[in-house]
C-alpha atoms as a PDB file:
ATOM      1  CA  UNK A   1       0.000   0.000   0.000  1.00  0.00           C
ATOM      2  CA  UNK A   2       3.098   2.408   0.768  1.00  0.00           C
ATOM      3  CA  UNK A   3       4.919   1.181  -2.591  1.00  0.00           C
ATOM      4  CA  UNK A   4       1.123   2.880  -4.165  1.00  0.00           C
ATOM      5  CA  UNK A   5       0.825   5.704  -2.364  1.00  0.00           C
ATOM      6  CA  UNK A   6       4.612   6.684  -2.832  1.00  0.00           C
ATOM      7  CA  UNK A   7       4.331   6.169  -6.896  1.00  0.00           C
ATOM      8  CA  UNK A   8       0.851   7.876  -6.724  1.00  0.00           C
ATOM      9  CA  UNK A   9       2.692  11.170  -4.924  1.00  0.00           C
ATOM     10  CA  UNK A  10       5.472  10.622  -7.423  1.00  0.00           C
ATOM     11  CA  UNK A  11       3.341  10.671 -10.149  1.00  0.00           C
ATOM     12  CA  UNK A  12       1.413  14.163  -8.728  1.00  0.00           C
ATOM     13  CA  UNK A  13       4.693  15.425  -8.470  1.00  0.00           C
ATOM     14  CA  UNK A  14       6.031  14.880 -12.178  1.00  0.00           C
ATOM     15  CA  UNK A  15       2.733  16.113 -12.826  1.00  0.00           C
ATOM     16  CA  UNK A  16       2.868  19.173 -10.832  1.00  0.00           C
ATOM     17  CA  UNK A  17       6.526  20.220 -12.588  1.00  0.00           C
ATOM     18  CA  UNK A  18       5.021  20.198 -15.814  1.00  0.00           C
ATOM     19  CA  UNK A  19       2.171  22.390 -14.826  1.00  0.00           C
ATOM     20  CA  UNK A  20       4.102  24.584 -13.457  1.00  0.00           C
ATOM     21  CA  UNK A  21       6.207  25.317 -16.837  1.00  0.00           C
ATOM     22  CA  UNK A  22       3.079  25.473 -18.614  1.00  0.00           C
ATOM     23  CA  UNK A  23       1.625  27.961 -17.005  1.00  0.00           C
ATOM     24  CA  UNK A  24       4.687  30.154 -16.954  1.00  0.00           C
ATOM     25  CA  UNK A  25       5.068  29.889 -20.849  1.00  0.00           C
ATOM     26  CA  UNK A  26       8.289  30.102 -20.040  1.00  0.00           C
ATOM     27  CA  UNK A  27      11.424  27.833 -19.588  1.00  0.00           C
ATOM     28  CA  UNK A  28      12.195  27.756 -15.766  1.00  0.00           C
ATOM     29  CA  UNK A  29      15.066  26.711 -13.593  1.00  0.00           C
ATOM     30  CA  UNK A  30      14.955  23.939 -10.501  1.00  0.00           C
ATOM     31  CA  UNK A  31      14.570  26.822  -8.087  1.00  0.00           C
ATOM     32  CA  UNK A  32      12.255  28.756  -9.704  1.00  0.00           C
ATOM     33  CA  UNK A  33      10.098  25.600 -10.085  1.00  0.00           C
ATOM     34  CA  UNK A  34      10.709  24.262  -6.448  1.00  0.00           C
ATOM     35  CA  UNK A  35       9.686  28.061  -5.305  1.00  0.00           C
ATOM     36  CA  UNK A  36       6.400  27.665  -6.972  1.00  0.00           C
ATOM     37  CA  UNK A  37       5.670  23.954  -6.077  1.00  0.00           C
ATOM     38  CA  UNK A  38       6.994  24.883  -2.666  1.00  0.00           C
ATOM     39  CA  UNK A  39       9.366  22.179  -2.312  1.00  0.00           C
ATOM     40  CA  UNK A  40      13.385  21.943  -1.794  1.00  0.00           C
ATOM     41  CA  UNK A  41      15.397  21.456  -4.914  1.00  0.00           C
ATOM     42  CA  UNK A  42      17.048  18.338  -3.850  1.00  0.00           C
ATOM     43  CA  UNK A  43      13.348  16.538  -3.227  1.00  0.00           C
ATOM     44  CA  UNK A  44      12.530  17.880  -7.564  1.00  0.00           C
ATOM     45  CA  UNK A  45      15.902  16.664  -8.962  1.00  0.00           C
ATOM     46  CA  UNK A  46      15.361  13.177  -9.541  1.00  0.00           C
ATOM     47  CA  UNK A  47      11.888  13.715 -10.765  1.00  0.00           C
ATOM     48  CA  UNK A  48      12.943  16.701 -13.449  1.00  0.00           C
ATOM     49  CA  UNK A  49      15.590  14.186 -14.204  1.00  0.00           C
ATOM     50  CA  UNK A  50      13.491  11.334 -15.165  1.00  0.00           C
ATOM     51  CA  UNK A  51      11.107  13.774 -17.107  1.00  0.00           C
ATOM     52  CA  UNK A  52      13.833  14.475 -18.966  1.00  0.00           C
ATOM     53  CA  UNK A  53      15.615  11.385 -19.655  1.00  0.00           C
ATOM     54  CA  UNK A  54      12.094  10.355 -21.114  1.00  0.00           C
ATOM     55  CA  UNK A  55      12.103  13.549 -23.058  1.00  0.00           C
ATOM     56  CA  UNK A  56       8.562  14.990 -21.405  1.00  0.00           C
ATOM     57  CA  UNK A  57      11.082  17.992 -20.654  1.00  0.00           C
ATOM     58  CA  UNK A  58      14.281  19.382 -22.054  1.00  0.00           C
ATOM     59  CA  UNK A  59      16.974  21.284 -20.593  1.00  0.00           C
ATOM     60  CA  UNK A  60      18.869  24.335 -22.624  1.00  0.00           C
ATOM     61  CA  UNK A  61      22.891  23.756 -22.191  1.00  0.00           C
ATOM     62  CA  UNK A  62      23.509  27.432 -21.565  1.00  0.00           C
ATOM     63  CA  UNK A  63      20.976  28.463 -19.457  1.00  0.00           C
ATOM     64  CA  UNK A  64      20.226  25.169 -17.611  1.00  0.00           C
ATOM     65  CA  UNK A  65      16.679  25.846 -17.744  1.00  0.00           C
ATOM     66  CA  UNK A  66      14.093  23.519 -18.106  1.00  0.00           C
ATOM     67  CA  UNK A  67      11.099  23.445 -20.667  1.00  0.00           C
ATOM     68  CA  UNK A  68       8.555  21.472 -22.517  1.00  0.00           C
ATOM     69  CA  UNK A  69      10.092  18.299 -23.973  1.00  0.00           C
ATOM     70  CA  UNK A  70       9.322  16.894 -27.656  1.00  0.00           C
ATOM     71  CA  UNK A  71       7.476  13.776 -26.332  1.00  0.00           C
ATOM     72  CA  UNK A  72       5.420  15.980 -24.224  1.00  0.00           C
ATOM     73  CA  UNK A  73       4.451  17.578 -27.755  1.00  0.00           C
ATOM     74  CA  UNK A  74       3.925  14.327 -29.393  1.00  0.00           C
ATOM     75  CA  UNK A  75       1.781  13.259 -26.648  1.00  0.00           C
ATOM     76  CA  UNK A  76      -0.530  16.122 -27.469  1.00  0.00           C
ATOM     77  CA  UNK A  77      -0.610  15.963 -30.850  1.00  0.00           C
ATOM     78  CA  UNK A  78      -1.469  12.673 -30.962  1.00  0.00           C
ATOM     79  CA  UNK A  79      -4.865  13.554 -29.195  1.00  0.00           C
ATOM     80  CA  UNK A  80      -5.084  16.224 -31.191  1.00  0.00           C
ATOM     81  CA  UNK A  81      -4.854  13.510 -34.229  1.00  0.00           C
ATOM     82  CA  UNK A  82      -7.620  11.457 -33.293  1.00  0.00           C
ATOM     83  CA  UNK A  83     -10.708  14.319 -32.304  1.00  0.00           C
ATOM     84  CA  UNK A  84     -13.198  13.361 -34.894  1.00  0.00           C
ATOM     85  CA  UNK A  85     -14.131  16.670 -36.598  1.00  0.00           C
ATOM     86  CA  UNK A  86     -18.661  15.983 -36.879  1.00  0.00           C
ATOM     87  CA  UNK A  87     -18.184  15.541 -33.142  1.00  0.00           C
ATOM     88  CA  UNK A  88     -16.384  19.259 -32.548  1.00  0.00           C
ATOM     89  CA  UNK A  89     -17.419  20.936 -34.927  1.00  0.00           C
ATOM     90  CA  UNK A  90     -21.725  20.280 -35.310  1.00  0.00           C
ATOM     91  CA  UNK A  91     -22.384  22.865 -32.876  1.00  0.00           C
ATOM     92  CA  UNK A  92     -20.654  25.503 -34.975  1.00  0.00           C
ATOM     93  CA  UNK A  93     -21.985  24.072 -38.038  1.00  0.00           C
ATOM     94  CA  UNK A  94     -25.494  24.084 -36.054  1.00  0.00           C
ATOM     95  CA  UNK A  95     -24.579  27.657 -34.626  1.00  0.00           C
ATOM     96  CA  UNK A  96     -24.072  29.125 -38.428  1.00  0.00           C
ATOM     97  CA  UNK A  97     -27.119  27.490 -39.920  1.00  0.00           C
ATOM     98  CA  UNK A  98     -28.953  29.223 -37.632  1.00  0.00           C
ATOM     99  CA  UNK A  99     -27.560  32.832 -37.845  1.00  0.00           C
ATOM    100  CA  UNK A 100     -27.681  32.605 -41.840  1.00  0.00           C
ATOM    101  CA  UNK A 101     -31.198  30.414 -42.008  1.00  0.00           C
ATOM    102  CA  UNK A 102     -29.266  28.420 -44.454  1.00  0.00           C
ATOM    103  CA  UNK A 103     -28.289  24.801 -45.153  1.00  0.00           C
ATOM    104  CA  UNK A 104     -24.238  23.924 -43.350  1.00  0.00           C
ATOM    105  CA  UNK A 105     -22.499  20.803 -44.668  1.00  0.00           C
ATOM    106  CA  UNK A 106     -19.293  19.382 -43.640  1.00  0.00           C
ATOM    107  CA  UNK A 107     -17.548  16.701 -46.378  1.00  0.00           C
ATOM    108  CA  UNK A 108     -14.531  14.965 -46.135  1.00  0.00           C
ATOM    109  CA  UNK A 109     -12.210  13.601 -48.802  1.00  0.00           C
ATOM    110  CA  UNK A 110     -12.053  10.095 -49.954  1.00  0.00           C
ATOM    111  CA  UNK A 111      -9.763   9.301 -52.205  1.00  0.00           C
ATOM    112  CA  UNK A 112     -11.361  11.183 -55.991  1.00  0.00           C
ATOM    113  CA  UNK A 113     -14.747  11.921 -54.265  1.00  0.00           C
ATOM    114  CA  UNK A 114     -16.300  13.718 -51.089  1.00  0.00           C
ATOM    115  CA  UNK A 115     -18.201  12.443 -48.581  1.00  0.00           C
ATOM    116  CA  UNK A 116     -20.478  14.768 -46.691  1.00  0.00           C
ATOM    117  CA  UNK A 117     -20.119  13.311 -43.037  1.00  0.00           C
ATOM    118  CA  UNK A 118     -22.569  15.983 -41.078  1.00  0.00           C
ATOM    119  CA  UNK A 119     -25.630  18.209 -42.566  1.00  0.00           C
ATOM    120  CA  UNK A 120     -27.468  21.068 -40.622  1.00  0.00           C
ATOM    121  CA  UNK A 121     -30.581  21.788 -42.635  1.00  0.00           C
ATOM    122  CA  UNK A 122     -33.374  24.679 -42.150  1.00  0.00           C
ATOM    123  CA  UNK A 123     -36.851  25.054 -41.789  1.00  0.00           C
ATOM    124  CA  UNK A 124     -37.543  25.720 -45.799  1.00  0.00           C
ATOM    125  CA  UNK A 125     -41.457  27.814 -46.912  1.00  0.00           C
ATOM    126  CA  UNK A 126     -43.166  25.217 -48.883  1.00  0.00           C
ATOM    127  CA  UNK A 127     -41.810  24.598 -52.537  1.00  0.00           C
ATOM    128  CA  UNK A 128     -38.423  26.314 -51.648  1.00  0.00           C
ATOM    129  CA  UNK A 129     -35.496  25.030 -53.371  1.00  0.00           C
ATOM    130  CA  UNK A 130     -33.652  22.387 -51.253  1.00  0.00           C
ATOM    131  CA  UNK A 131     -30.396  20.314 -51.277  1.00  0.00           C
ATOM    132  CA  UNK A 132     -30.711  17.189 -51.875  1.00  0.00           C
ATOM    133  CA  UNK A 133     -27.594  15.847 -49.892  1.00  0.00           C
ATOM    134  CA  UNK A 134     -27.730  13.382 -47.169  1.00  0.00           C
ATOM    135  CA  UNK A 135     -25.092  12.230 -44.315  1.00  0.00           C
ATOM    136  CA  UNK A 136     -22.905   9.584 -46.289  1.00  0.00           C
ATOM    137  CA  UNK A 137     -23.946  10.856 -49.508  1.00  0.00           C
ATOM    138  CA  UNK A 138     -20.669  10.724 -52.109  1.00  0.00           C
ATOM    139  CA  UNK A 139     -20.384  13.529 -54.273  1.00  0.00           C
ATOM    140  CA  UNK A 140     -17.975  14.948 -57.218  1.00  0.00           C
ATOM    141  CA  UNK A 141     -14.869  17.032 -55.810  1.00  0.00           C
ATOM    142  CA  UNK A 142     -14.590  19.348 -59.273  1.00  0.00           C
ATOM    143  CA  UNK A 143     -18.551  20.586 -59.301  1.00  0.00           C
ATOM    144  CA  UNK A 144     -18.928  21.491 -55.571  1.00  0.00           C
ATOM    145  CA  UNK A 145     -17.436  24.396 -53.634  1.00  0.00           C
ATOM    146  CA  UNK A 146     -16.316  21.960 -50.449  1.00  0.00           C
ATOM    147  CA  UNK A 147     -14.585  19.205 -53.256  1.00  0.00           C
ATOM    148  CA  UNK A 148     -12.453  22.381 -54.491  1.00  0.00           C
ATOM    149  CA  UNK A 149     -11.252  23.360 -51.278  1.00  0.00           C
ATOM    150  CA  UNK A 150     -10.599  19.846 -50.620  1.00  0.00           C
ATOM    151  CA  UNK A 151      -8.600  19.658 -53.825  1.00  0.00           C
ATOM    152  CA  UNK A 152      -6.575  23.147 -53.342  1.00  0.00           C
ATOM    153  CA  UNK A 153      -5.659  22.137 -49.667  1.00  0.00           C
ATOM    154  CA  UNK A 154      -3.361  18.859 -51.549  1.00  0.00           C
ATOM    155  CA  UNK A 155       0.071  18.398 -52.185  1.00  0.00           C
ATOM    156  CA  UNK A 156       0.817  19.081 -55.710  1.00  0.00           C
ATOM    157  CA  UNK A 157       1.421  15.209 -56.304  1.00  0.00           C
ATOM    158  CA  UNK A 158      -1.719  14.210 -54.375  1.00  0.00           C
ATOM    159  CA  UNK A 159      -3.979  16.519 -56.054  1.00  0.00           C
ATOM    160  CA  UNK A 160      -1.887  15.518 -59.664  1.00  0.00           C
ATOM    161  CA  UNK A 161      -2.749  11.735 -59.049  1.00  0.00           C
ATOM    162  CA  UNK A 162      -6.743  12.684 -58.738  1.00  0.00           C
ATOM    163  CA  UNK A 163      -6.818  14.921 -61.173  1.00  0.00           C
ATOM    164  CA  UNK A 164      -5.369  12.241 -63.578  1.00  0.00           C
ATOM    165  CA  UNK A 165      -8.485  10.059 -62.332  1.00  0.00           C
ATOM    166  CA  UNK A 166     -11.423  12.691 -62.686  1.00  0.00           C
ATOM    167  CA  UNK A 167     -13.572  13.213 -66.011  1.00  0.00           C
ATOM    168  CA  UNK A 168     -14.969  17.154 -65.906  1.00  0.00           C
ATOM    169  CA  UNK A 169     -17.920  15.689 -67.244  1.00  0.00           C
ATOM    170  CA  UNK A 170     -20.959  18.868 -66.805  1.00  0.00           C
ATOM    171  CA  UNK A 171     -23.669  18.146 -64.286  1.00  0.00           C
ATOM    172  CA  UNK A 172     -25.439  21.456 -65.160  1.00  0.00           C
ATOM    173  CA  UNK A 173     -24.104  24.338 -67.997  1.00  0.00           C
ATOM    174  CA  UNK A 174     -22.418  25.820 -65.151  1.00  0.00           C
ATOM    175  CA  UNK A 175     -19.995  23.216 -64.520  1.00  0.00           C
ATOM    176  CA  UNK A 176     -15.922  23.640 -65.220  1.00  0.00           C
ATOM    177  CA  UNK A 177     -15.487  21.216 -67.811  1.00  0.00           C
ATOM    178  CA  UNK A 178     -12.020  22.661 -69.447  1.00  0.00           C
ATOM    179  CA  UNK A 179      -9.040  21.243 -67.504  1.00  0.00           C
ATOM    180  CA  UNK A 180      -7.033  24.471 -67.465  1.00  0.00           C
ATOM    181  CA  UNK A 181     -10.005  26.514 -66.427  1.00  0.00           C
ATOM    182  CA  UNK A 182     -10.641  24.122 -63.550  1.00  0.00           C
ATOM    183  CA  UNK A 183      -6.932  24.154 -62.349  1.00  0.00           C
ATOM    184  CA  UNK A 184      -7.094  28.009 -62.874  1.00  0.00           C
ATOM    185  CA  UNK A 185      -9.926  27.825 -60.314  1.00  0.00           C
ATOM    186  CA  UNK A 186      -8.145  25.606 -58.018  1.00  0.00           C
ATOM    187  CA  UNK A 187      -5.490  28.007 -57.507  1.00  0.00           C
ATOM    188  CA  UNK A 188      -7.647  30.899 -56.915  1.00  0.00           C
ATOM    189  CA  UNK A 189      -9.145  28.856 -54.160  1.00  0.00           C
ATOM    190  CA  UNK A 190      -5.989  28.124 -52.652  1.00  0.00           C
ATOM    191  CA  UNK A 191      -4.758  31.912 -52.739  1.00  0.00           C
ATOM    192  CA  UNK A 192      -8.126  33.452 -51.374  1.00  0.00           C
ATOM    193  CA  UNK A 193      -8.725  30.604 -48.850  1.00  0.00           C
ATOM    194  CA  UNK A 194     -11.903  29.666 -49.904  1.00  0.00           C
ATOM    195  CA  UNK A 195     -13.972  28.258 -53.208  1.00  0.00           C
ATOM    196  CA  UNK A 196     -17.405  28.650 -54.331  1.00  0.00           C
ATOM    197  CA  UNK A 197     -19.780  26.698 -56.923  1.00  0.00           C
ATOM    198  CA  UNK A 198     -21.911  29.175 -58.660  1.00  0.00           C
ATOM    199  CA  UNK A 199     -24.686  26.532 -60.190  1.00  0.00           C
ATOM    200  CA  UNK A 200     -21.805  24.008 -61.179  1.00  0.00           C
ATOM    201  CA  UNK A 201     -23.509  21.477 -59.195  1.00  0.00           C
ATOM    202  CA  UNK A 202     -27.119  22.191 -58.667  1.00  0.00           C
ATOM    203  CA  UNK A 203     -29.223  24.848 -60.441  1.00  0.00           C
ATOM    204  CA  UNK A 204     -30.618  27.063 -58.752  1.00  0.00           C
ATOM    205  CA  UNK A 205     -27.752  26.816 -55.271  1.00  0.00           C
ATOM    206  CA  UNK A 206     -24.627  28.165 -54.934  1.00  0.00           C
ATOM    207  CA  UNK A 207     -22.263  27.753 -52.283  1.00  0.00           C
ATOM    208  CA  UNK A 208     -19.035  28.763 -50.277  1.00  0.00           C
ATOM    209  CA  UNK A 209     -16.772  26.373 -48.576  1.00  0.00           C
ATOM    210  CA  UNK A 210     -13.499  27.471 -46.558  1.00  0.00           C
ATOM    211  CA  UNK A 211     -11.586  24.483 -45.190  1.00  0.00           C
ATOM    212  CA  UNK A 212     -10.971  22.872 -41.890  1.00  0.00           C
ATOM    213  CA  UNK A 213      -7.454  22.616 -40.676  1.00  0.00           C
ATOM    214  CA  UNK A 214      -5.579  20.213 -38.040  1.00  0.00           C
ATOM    215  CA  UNK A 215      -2.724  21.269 -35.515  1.00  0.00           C
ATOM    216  CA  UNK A 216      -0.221  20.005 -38.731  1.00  0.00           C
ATOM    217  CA  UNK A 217      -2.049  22.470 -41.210  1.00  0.00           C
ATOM    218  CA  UNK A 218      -3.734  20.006 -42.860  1.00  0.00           C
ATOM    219  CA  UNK A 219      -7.006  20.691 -44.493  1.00  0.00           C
ATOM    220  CA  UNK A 220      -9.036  17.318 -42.896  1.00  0.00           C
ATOM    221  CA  UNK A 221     -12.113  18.787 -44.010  1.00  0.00           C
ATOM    222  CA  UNK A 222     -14.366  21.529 -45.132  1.00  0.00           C
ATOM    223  CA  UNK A 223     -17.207  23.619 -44.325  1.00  0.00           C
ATOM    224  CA  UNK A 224     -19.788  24.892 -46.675  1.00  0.00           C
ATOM    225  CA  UNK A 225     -22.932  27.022 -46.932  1.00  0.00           C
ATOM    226  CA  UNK A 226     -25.291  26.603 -49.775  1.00  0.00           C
ATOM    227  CA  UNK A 227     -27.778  29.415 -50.953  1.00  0.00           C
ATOM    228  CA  UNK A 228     -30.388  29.609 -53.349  1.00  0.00           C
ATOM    229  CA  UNK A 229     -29.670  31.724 -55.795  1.00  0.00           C
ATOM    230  CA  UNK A 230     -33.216  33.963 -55.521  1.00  0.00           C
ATOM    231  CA  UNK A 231     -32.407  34.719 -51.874  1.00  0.00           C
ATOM    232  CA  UNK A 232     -28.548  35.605 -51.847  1.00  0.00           C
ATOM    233  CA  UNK A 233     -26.663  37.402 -54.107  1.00  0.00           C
ATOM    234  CA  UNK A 234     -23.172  36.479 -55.075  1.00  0.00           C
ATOM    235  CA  UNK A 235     -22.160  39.840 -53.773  1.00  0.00           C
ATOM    236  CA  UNK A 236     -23.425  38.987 -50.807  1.00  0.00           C
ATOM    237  CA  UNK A 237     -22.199  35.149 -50.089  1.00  0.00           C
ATOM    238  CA  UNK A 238     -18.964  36.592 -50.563  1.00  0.00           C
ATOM    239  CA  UNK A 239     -19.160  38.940 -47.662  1.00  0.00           C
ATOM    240  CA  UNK A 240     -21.410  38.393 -45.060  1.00  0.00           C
ATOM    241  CA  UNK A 241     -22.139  34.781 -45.504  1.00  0.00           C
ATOM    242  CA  UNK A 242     -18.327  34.055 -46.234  1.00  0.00           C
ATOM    243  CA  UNK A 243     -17.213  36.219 -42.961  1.00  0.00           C
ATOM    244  CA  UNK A 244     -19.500  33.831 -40.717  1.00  0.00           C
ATOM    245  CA  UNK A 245     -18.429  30.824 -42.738  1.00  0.00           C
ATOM    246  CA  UNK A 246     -14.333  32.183 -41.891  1.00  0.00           C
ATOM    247  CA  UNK A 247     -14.851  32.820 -38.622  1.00  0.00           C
ATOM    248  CA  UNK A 248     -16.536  29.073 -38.202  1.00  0.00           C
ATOM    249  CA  UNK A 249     -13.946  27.276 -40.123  1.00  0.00           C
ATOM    250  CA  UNK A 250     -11.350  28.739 -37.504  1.00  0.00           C
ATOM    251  CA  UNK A 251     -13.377  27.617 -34.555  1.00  0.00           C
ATOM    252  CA  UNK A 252     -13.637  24.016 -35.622  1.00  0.00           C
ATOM    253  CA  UNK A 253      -9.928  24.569 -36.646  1.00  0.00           C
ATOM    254  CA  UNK A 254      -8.852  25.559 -33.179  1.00  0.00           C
ATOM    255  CA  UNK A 255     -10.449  22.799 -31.418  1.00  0.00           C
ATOM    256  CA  UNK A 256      -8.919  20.389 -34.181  1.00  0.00           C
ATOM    257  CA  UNK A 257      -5.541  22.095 -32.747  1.00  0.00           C
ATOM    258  CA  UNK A 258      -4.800  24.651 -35.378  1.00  0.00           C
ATOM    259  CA  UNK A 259      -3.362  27.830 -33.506  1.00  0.00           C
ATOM    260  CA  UNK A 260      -2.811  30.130 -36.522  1.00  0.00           C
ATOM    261  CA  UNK A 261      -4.914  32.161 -38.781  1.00  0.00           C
ATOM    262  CA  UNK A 262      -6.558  32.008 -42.154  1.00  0.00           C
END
C-alpha cells in the first residue's frame, strides 16, 4: 500500500513540474520551479531528471533551464490527431445554420470523391429550393465548392494523381469542364482561402466552402454554406455569408488544434 501511495505522490509530483512550466510559458530553472511547487530542490531533482531522460522535458545547455520536452508535444498531438471533426465541430456548423437560415455541410475527402459526413438543414417555406444531400452521400470534388477546397488544400502530387483520375464531365451548364479553367480555379481557391460553386452542381444553389485545418495544417475537411440563388446574391455570399463561414472554419480549426490564422 506504501509502494502505491509513494508512486501515486510521485506521479502528482512529475505532474505538478510540468504544470508549473506550462503555465509560466516560459522555460524555468529547478529553483524557480521548487519556489512555486513549494518544495526543496534536492526533493525535484530526480523527478525533473526522469522527465527528462524520457524527453517529457528538455533542458537548454547554456541556461540550464528547463522546458517542454518533444514527447510531451507528441503526446498532445497525438490527441489532437484522433478528435473526430462531426463531433467538434456540429455545434458551430449548427450555430451558423442558424444565424444565416441556411443549409451547413461538412464533407470529407475520400480518395477522388467527397463524402459529406454531417448536414445542418433549415426550416424551408413550402416549394423552396432544397439540397438534396444526405449524411454519407458521395459527391464529385470538381462541381462542388467543399470538393475544391478539398482539392486546393493537396500536395501538388496528391492533387496531380486525382486529377489524372477525374472526367470534368458537366452536371449542369455551369460546370468547369475545361481542364485548365478548372486548375485556374483551383489556384484561386488556394490563394483566397476559400472556393465557391456558382450553379456548377445544382441549379438554382450556390455555395461557399473554406476548409478545416488540423494542428499540422492540414485541411481534414471543409465547411460549406449553400444558398439559393433567388435569396442571396453572389455579392453577398462573398461577404457576409463568407465572414461567418471564416470565422466558423477557424473555430472548428482551433479545437482540431490549429493555432494560426486564415
Amino acid at each position: 500500500m506504501e509502494d502505491k501511495i509513494t508512486k501515486l505522490n510521485t506521479i502528482g509530483k512529475a505532474i505538478s513540474v510540468i504544470e508549473t512550466i506550462r503555465m509560466a510559458n516560459r522555460p524555468l530553472r529547478i529553483k524557480e520551479i521548487a519556489e512555486a511547487l513549494d518544495l526543496n530542490k534536492s526533493s525535484l531533482h530526480h523527478h525533473i531528471k526522469t522527465l527528462t531522460e524520457f524527453g517529457y522535458l528538455q533542458q537548454d545547455s547554456d541556461s540550464r533551464k528547463y522546458d517542454i520536452g518533444l514527447n510531451l508535444v507528441r503526446v498532445g498531438q497525438s490527441y489532437l490527431q484522433r478528435l473526430d471533426v462531426r463531433e467538434r465541430g456540429h455545434i458551430y456548423l449548427e450555430q451558423l445554420s442558424n444565424e444565416l437560415n441556411q443549409t451547413v455541410h461538412m464533407l470529407v475527402l475520400d480518395h477522388d470523391e467527397a463524402v459529406y459526413i454531417d448536414k445542418v438543414d433549415v426550416n424551408h417555406q413550402p416549394g423552396a429550393l432544397q439540397c438534396s444531400s444526405f449524411i454519407g452521400k458521395r459527391t464529385d470534388l470538381y462541381s462542388t465548392a467543399s470538393g475544391k477546397v478539398l482539392l486546393s488544400n493537396l500536395e501538388q502530387g496528391s492533387l496531380n494523381a486525382i486529377l489524372e483520375n477525374i472526367k470534368l464531365k458537366p452536371i449542369t451548364p455551369y460546370t468547369l469542364t475545361d481542364v485548365t479553367e478548372f486548375e485556374e480555379d483551383l489556384i484561386r481557391c488556394k490563394e483566397r482561402g476559400y472556393a465557391m460553386d456558382l450553379q456548377e452542381h445544382s441549379m438554382g444553389l450556390q455555395c461557399i466552402a473554406v476548409p478545416i485545418v488540423n494542428s499540422h495544417s492540414q485541411c481534414v475537411a471543409a465547411v460549406s454554406v449553400s444558398c439559393p440563388i433567388a435569396t442571396i446574391s453572389t455579392e453577398e455570399l462573398e461577404t457576409t455569408v463568407l465572414e461567418k463561414l471564416k470565422d466558423t472554419g477557424m473555430k472548428i480549426s482551433s479545437v482540431m488544434g490549429y493555432i494560426a490564422t486564415y
